[in-house]
N, C-alpha and C. Protein backbone atom coordinates (compact mmCIF):
# COMPACT_ATOMS: atom_id res chain seq x y z
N UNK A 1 81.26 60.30 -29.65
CA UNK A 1 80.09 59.89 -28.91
C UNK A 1 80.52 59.42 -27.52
N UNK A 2 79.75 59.54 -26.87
CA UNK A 2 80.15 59.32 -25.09
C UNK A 2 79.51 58.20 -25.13
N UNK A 3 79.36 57.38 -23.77
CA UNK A 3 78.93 56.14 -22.92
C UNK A 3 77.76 56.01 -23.14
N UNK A 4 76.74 56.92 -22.85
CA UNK A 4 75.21 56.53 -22.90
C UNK A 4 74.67 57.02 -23.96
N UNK A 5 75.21 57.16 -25.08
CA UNK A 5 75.11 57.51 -26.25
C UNK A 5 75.11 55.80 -27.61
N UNK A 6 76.09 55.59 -26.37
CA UNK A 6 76.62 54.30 -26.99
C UNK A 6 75.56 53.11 -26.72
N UNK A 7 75.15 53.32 -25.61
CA UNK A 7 74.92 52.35 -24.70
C UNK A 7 72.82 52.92 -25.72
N UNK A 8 72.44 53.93 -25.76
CA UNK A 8 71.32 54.26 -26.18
C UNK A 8 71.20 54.03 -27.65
N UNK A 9 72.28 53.77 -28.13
CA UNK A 9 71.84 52.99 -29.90
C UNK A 9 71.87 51.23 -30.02
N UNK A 10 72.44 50.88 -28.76
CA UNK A 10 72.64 49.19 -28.52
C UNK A 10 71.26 49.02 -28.41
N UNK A 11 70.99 49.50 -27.85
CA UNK A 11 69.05 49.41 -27.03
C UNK A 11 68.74 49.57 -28.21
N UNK A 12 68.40 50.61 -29.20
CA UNK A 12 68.01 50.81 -30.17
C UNK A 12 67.81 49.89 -31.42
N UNK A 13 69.10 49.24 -31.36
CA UNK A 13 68.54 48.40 -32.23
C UNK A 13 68.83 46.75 -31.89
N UNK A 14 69.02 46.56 -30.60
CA UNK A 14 68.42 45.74 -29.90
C UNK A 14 66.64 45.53 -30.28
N UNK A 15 66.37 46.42 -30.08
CA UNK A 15 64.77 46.83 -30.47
C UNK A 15 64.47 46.70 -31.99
N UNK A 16 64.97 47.04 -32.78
CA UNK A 16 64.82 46.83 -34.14
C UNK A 16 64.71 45.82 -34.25
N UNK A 17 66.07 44.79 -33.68
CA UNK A 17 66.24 43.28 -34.31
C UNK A 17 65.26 42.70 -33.83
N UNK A 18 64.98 42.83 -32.65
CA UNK A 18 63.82 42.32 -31.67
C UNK A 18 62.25 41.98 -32.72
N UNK A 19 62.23 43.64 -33.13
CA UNK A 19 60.90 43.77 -33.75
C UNK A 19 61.15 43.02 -35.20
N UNK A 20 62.16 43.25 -36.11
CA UNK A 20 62.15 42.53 -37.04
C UNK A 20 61.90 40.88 -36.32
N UNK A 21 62.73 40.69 -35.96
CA UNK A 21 62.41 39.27 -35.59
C UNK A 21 60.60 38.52 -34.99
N UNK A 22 60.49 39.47 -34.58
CA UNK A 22 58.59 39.18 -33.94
C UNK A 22 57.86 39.45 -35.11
N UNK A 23 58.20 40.25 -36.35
CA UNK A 23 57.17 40.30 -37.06
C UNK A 23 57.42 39.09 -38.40
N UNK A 24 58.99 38.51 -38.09
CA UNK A 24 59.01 37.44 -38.93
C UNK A 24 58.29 36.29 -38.39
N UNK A 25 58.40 36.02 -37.48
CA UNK A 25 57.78 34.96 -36.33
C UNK A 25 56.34 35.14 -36.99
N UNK A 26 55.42 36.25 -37.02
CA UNK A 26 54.09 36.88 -37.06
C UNK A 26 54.08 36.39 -38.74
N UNK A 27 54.63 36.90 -39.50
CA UNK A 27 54.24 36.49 -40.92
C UNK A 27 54.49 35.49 -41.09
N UNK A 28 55.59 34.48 -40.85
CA UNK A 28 55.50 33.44 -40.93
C UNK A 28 54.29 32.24 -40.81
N UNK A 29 53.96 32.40 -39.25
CA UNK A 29 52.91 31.74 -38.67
C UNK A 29 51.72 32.10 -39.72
N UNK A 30 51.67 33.04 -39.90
CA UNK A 30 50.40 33.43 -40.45
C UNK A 30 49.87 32.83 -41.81
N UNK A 31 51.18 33.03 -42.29
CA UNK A 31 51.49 32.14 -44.36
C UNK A 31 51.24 30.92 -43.40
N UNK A 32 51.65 29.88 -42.28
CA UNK A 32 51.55 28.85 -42.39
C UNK A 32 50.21 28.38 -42.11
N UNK A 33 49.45 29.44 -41.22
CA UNK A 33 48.39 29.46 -41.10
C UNK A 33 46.78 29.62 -42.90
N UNK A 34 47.27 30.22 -43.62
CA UNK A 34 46.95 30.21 -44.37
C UNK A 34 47.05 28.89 -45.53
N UNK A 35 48.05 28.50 -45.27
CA UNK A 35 48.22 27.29 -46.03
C UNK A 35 47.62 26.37 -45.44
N UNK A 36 47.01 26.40 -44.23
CA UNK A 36 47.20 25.01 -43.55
C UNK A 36 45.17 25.56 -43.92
N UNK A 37 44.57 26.66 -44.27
CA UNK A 37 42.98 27.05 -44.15
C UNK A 37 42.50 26.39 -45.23
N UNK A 38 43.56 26.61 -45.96
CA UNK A 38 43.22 26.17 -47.98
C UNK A 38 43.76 25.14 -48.27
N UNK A 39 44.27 24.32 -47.39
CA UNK A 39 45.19 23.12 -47.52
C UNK A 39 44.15 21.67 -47.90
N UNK A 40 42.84 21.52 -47.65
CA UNK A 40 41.72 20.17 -47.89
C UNK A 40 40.81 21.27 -49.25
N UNK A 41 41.23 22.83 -49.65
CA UNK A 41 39.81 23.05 -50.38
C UNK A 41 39.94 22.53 -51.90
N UNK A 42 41.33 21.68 -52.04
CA UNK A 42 41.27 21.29 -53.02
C UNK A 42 39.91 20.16 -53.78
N UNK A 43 39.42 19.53 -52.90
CA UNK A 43 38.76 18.75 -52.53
C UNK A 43 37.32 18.52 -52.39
N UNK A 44 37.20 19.74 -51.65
CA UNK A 44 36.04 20.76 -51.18
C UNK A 44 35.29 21.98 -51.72
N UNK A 45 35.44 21.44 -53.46
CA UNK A 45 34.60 22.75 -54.10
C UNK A 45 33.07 22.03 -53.98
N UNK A 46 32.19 23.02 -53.40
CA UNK A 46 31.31 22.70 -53.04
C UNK A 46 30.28 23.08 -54.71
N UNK A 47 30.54 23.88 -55.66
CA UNK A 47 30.16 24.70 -56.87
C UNK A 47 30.65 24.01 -57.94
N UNK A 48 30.31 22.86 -58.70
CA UNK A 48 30.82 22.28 -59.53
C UNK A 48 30.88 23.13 -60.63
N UNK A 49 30.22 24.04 -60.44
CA UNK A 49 29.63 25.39 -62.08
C UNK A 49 30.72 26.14 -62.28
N UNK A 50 31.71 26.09 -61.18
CA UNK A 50 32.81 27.08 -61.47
C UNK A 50 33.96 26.68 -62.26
N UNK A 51 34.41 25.29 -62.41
CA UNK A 51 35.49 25.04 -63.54
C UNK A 51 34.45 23.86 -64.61
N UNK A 52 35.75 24.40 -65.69
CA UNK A 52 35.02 23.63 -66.90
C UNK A 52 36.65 22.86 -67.66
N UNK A 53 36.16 22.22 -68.86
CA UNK A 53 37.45 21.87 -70.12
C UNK A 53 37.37 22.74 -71.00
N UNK A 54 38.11 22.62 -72.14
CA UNK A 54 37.94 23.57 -72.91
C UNK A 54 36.66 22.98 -73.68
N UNK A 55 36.30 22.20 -73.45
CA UNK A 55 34.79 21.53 -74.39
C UNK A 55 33.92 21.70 -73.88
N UNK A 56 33.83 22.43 -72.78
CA UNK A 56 32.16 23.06 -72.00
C UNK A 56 32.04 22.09 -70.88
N UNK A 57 32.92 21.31 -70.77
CA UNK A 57 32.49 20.01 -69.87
C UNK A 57 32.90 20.26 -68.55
N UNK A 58 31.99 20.41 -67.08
CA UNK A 58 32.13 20.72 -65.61
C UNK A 58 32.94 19.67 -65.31
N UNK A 59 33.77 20.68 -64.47
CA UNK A 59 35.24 19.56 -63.87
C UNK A 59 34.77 20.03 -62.59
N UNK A 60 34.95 18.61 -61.44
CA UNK A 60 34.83 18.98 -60.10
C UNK A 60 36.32 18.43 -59.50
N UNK A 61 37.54 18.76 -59.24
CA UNK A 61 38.34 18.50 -58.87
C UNK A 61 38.39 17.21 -57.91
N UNK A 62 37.02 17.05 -56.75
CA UNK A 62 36.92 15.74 -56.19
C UNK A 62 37.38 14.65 -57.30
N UNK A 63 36.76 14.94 -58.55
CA UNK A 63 37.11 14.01 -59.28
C UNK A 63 38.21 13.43 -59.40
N UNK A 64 39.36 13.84 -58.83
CA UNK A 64 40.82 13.68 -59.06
C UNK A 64 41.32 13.49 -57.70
N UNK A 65 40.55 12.95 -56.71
CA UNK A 65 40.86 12.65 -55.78
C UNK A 65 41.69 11.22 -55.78
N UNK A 66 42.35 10.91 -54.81
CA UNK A 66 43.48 10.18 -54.68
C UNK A 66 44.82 9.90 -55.34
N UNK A 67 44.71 10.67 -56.34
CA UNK A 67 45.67 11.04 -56.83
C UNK A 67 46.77 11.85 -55.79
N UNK A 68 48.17 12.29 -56.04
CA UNK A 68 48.56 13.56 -56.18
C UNK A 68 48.37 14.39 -57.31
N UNK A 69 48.12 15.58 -56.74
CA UNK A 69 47.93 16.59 -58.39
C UNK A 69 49.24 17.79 -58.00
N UNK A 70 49.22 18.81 -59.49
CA UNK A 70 50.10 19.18 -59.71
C UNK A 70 48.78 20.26 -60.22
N UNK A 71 48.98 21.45 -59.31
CA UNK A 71 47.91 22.80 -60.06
C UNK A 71 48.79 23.88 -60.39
N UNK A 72 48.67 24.02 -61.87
CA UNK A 72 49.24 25.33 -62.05
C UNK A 72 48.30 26.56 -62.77
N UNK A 73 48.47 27.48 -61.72
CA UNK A 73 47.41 28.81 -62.15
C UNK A 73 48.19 29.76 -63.02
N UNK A 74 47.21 29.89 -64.37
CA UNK A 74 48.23 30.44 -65.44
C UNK A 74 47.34 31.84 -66.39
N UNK A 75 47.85 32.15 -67.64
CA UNK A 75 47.00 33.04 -68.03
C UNK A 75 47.91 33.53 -69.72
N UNK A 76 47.15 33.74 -70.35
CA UNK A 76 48.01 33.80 -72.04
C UNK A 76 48.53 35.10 -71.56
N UNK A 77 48.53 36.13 -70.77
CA UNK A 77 49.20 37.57 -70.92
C UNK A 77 50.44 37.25 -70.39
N UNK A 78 50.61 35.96 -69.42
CA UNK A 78 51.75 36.16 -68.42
C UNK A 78 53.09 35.25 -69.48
N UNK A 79 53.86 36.11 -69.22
CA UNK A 79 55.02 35.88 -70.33
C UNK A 79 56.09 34.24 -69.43
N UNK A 80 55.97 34.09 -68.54
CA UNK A 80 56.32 33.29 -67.85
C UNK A 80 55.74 31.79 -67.52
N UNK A 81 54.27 32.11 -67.73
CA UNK A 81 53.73 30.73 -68.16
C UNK A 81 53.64 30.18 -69.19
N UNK A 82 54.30 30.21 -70.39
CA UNK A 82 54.70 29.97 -71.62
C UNK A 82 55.51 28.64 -71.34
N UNK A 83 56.46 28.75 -70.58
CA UNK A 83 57.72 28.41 -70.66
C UNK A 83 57.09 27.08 -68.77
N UNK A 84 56.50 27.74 -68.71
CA UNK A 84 55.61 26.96 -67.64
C UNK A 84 54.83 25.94 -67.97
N UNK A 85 54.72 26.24 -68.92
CA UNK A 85 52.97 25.66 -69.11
C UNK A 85 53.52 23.70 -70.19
N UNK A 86 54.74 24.41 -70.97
CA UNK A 86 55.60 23.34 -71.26
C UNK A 86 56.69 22.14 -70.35
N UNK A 87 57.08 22.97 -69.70
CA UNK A 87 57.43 22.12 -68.34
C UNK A 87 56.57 21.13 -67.99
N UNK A 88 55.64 21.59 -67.74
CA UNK A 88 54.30 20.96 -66.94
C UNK A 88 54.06 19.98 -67.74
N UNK A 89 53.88 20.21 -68.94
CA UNK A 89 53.58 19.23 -70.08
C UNK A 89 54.72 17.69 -69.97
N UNK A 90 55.89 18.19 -70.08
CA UNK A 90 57.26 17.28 -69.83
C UNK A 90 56.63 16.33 -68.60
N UNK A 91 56.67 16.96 -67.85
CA UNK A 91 56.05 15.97 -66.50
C UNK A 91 55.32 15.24 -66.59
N UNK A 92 54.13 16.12 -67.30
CA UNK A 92 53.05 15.10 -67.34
C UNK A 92 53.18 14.05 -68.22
N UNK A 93 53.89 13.68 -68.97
CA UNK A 93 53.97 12.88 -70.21
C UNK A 93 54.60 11.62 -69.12
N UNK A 94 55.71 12.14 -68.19
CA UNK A 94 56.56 11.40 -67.27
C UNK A 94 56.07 10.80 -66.16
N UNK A 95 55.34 11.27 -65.72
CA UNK A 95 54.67 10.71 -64.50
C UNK A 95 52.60 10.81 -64.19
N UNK A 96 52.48 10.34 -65.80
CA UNK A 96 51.07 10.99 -66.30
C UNK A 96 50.26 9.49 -65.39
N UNK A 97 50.85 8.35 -65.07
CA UNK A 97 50.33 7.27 -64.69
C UNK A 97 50.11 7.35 -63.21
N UNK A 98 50.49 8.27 -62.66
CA UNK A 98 50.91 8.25 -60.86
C UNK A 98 50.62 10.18 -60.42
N UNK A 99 50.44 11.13 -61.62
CA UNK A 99 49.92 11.89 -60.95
C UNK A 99 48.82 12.66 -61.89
N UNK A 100 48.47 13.65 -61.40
CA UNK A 100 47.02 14.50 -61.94
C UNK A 100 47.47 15.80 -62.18
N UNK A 101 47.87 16.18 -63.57
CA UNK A 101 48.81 17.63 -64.00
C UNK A 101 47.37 18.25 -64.36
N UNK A 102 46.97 19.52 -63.89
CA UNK A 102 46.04 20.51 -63.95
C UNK A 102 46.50 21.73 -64.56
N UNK A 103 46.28 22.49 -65.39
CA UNK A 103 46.68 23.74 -65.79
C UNK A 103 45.25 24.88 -65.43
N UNK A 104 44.80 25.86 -64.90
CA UNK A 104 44.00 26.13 -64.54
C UNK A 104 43.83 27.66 -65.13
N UNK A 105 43.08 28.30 -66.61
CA UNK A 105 43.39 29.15 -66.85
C UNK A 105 42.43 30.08 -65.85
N UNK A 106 43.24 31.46 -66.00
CA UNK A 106 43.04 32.38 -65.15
C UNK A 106 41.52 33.54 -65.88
N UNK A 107 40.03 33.26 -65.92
CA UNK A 107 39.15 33.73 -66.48
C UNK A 107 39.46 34.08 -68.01
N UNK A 108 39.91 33.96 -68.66
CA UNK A 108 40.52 34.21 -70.05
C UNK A 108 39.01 33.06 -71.11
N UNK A 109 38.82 33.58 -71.51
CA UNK A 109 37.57 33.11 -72.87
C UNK A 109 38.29 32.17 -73.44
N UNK A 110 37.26 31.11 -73.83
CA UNK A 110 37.90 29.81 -74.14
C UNK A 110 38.85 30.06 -75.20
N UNK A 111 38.11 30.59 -76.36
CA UNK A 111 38.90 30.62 -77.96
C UNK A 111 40.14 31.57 -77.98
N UNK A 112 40.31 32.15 -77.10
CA UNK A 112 41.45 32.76 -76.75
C UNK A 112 42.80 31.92 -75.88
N UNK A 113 42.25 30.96 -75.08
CA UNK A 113 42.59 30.05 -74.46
C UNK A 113 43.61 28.95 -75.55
N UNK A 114 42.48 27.99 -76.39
CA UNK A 114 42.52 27.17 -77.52
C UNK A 114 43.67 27.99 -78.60
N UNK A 115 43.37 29.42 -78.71
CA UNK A 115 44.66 29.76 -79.72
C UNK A 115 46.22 30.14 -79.08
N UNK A 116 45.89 30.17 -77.94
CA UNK A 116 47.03 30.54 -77.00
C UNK A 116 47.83 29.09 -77.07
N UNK A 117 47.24 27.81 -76.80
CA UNK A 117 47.72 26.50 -76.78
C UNK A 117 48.44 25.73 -77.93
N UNK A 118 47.25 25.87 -78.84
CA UNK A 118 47.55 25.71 -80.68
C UNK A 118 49.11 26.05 -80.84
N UNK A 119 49.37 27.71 -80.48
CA UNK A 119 50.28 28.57 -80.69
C UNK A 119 51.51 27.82 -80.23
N UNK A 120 51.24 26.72 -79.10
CA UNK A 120 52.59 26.45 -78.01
C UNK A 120 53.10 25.08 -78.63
N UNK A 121 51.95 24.28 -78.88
CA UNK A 121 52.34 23.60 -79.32
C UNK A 121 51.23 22.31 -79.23
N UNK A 122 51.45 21.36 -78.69
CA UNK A 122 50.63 19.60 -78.01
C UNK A 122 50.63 19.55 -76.32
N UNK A 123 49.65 19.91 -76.23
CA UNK A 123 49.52 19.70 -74.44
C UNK A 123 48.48 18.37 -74.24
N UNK A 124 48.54 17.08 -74.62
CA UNK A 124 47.76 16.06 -74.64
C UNK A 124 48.28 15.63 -72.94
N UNK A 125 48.93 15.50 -72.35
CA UNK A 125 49.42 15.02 -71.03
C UNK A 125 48.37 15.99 -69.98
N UNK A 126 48.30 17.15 -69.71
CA UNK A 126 47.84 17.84 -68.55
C UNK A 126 46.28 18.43 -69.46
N UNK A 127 45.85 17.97 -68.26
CA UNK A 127 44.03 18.76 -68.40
C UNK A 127 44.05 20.83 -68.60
N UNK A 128 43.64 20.74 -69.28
CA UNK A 128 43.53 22.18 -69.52
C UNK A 128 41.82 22.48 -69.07
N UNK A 129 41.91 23.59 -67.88
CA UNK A 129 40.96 24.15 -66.91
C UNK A 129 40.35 25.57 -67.10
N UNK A 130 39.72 25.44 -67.43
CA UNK A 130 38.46 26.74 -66.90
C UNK A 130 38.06 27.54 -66.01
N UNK A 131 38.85 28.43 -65.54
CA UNK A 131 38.07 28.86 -64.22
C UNK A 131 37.66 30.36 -64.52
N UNK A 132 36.71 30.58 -64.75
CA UNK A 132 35.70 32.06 -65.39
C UNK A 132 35.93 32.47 -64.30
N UNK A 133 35.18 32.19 -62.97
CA UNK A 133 35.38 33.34 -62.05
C UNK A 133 36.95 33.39 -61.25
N UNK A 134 37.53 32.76 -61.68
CA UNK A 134 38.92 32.90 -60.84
C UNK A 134 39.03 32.71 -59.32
N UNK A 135 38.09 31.75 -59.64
CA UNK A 135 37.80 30.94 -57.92
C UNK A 135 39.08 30.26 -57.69
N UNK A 136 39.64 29.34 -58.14
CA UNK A 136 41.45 28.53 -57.95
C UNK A 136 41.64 29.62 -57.24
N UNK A 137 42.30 30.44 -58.04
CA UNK A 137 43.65 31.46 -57.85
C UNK A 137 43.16 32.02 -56.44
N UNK A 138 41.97 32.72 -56.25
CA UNK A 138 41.52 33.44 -54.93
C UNK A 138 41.63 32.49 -53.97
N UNK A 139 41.53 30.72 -54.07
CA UNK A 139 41.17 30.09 -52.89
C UNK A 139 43.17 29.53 -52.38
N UNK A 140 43.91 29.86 -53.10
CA UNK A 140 45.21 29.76 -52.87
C UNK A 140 45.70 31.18 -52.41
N UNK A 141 44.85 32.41 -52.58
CA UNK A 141 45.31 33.36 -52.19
C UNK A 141 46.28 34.00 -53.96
N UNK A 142 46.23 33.57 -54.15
CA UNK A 142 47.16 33.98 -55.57
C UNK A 142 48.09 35.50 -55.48
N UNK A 143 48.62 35.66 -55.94
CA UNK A 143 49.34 37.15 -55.87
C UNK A 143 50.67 37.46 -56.99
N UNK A 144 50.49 35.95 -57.64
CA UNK A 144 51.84 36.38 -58.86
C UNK A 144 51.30 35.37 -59.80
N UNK A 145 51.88 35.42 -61.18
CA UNK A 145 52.06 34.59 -62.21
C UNK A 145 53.17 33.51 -62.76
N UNK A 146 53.17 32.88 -62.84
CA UNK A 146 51.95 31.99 -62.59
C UNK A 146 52.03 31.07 -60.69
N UNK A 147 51.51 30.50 -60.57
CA UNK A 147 51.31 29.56 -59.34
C UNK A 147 51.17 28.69 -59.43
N UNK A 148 52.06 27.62 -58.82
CA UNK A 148 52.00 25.90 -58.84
C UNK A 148 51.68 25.87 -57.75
N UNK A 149 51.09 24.82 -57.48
CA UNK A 149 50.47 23.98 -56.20
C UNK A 149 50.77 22.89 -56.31
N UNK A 150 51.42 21.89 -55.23
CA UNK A 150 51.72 20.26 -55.12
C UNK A 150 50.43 20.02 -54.24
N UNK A 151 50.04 18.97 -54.65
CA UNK A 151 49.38 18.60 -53.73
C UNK A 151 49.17 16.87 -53.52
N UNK A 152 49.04 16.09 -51.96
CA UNK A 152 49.31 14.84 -52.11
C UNK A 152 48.05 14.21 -52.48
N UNK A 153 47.73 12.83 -52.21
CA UNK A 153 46.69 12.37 -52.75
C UNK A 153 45.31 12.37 -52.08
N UNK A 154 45.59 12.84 -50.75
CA UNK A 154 44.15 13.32 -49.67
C UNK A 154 43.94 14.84 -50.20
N UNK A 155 44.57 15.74 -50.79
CA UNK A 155 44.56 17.02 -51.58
C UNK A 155 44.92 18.01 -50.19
N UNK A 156 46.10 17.50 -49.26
CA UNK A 156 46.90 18.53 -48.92
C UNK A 156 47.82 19.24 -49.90
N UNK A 157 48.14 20.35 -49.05
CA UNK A 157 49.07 21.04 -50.16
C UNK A 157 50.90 20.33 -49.55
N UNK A 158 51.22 20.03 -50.32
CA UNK A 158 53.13 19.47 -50.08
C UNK A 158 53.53 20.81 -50.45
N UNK A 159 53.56 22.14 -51.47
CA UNK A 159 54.30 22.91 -51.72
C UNK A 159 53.60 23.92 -52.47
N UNK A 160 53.45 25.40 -52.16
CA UNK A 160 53.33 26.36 -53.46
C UNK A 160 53.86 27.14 -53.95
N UNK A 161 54.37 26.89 -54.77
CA UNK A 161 55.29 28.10 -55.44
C UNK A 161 54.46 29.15 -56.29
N UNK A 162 54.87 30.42 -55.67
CA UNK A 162 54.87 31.62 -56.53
C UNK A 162 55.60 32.25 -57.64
N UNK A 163 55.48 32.45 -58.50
CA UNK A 163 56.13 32.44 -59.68
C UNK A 163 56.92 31.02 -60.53
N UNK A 164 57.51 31.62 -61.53
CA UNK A 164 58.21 30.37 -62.17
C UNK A 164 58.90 29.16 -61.67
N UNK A 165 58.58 27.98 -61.73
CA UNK A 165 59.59 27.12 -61.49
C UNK A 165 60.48 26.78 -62.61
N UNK A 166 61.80 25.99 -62.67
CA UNK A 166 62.49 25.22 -63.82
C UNK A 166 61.83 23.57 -63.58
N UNK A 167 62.73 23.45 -64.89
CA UNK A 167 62.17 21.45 -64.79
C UNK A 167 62.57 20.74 -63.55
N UNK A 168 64.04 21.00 -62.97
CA UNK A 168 64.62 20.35 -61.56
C UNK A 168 63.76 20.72 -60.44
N UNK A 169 63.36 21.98 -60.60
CA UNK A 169 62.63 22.54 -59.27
C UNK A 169 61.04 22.13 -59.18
N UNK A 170 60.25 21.81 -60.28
CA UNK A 170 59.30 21.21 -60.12
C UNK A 170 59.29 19.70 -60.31
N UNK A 171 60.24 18.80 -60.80
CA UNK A 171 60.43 17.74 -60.46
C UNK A 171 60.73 17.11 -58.71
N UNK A 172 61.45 18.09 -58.35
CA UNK A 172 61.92 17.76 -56.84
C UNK A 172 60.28 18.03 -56.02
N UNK A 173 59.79 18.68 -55.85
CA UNK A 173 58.56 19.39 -55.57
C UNK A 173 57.14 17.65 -55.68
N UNK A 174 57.30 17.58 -57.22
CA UNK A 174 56.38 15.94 -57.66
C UNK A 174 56.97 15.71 -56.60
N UNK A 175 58.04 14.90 -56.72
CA UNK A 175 58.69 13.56 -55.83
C UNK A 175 58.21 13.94 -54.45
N UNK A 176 58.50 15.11 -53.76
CA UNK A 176 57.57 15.43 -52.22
C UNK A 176 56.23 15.42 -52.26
N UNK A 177 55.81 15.19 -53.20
CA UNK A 177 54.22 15.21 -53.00
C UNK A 177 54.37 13.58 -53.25
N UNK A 178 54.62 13.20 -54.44
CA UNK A 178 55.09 11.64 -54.55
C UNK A 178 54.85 10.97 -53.06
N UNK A 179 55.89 11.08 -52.54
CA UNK A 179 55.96 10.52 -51.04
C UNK A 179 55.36 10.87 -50.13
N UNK A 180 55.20 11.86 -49.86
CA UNK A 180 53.56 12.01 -49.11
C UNK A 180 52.38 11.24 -49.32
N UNK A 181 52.52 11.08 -50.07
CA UNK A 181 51.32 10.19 -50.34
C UNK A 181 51.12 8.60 -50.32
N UNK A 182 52.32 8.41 -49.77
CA UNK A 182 52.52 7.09 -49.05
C UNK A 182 52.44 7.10 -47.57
């Protein structure tokens, strides 16, 4: 290869890195922008009709205001919230006095719900949620199984994770919402 051969692939991907780099800048901003749209709607369900308990009973999440909460969007098909959904439980047993553990099933029929739980085991620590139309999951944007949400006690979001967490990784996660909220 000659001189301006050389000199015409530097440019080249000069330009690549360039563009990779502007469209990380671009998605970035944008996820932060998105977090920051859905970041108070914890708060702000204006439709109390859309979540329930498993006993028919309307949950309005305001209700759980000042708390920090802990939302996890889940579903009996997803093989990963199994192992989630027990975690969550651990926590909640641990820090059931200082935060608000939510499990939020993903439109799934109650009695299908109730035998999915039975099956796991004792979930007495975290509220088990209703959401028929799958309003949660859409207002976080959802896109994997399952989804945790931190959130502090004004119902910003501190953290969301997509997919699985372990026990260390959602413990560290509490404690930042923990302190936020001081």
């Amino acid at each position: 290869m000659n001189k301006s051969s050389y000199i015409t692939l530097a440019v080249i991907i000069i330009i690549l890195v360039l563009a990779g780099w502007y469209t990380y800048l671009v998605k970035t901003k944008n996820a932060q922008d998105s977090v920051n749209e859905i970041s108070n709607k914890i708060f702000q369900t204006d439709t109390v009709e859309m979540y329930t308990d498993i006993n028919g009973n309307q949950i309005n999440f305001d209700t759980f205001s000042g708390k920090p909460l802990v939302v996890n969007s889940w579903a009996t098909w997803c093989p990963f919230c199994q192992n989630e959904l027990k975690i969550l439980e651990k926590l909640a047993e641990k820090y059931n006095n200082d935060v608000v553990f939510l499990a939020v099933n993903r439109k799934e029929d109650v009695r299908k719900v109730i035998d999915y739980l039975d099956s796991l085991g004792t979930f007495s620590h975290i509220k088990i949620i209703l959401d028929v139309n799958d309003s949660y999951y859409a207002s976080i944007d959802g896109f994997t199984m399952p989804e945790t949400v931190f959130y502090d006690k004004k119902g910003d979001i501190v953290f969301h994770k997509r997919g699985s967490m372990s026990l260390p990784e959602m413990e560290k996660y509490l404690k930042d919402a923990l302190n936020s909220s001081f």
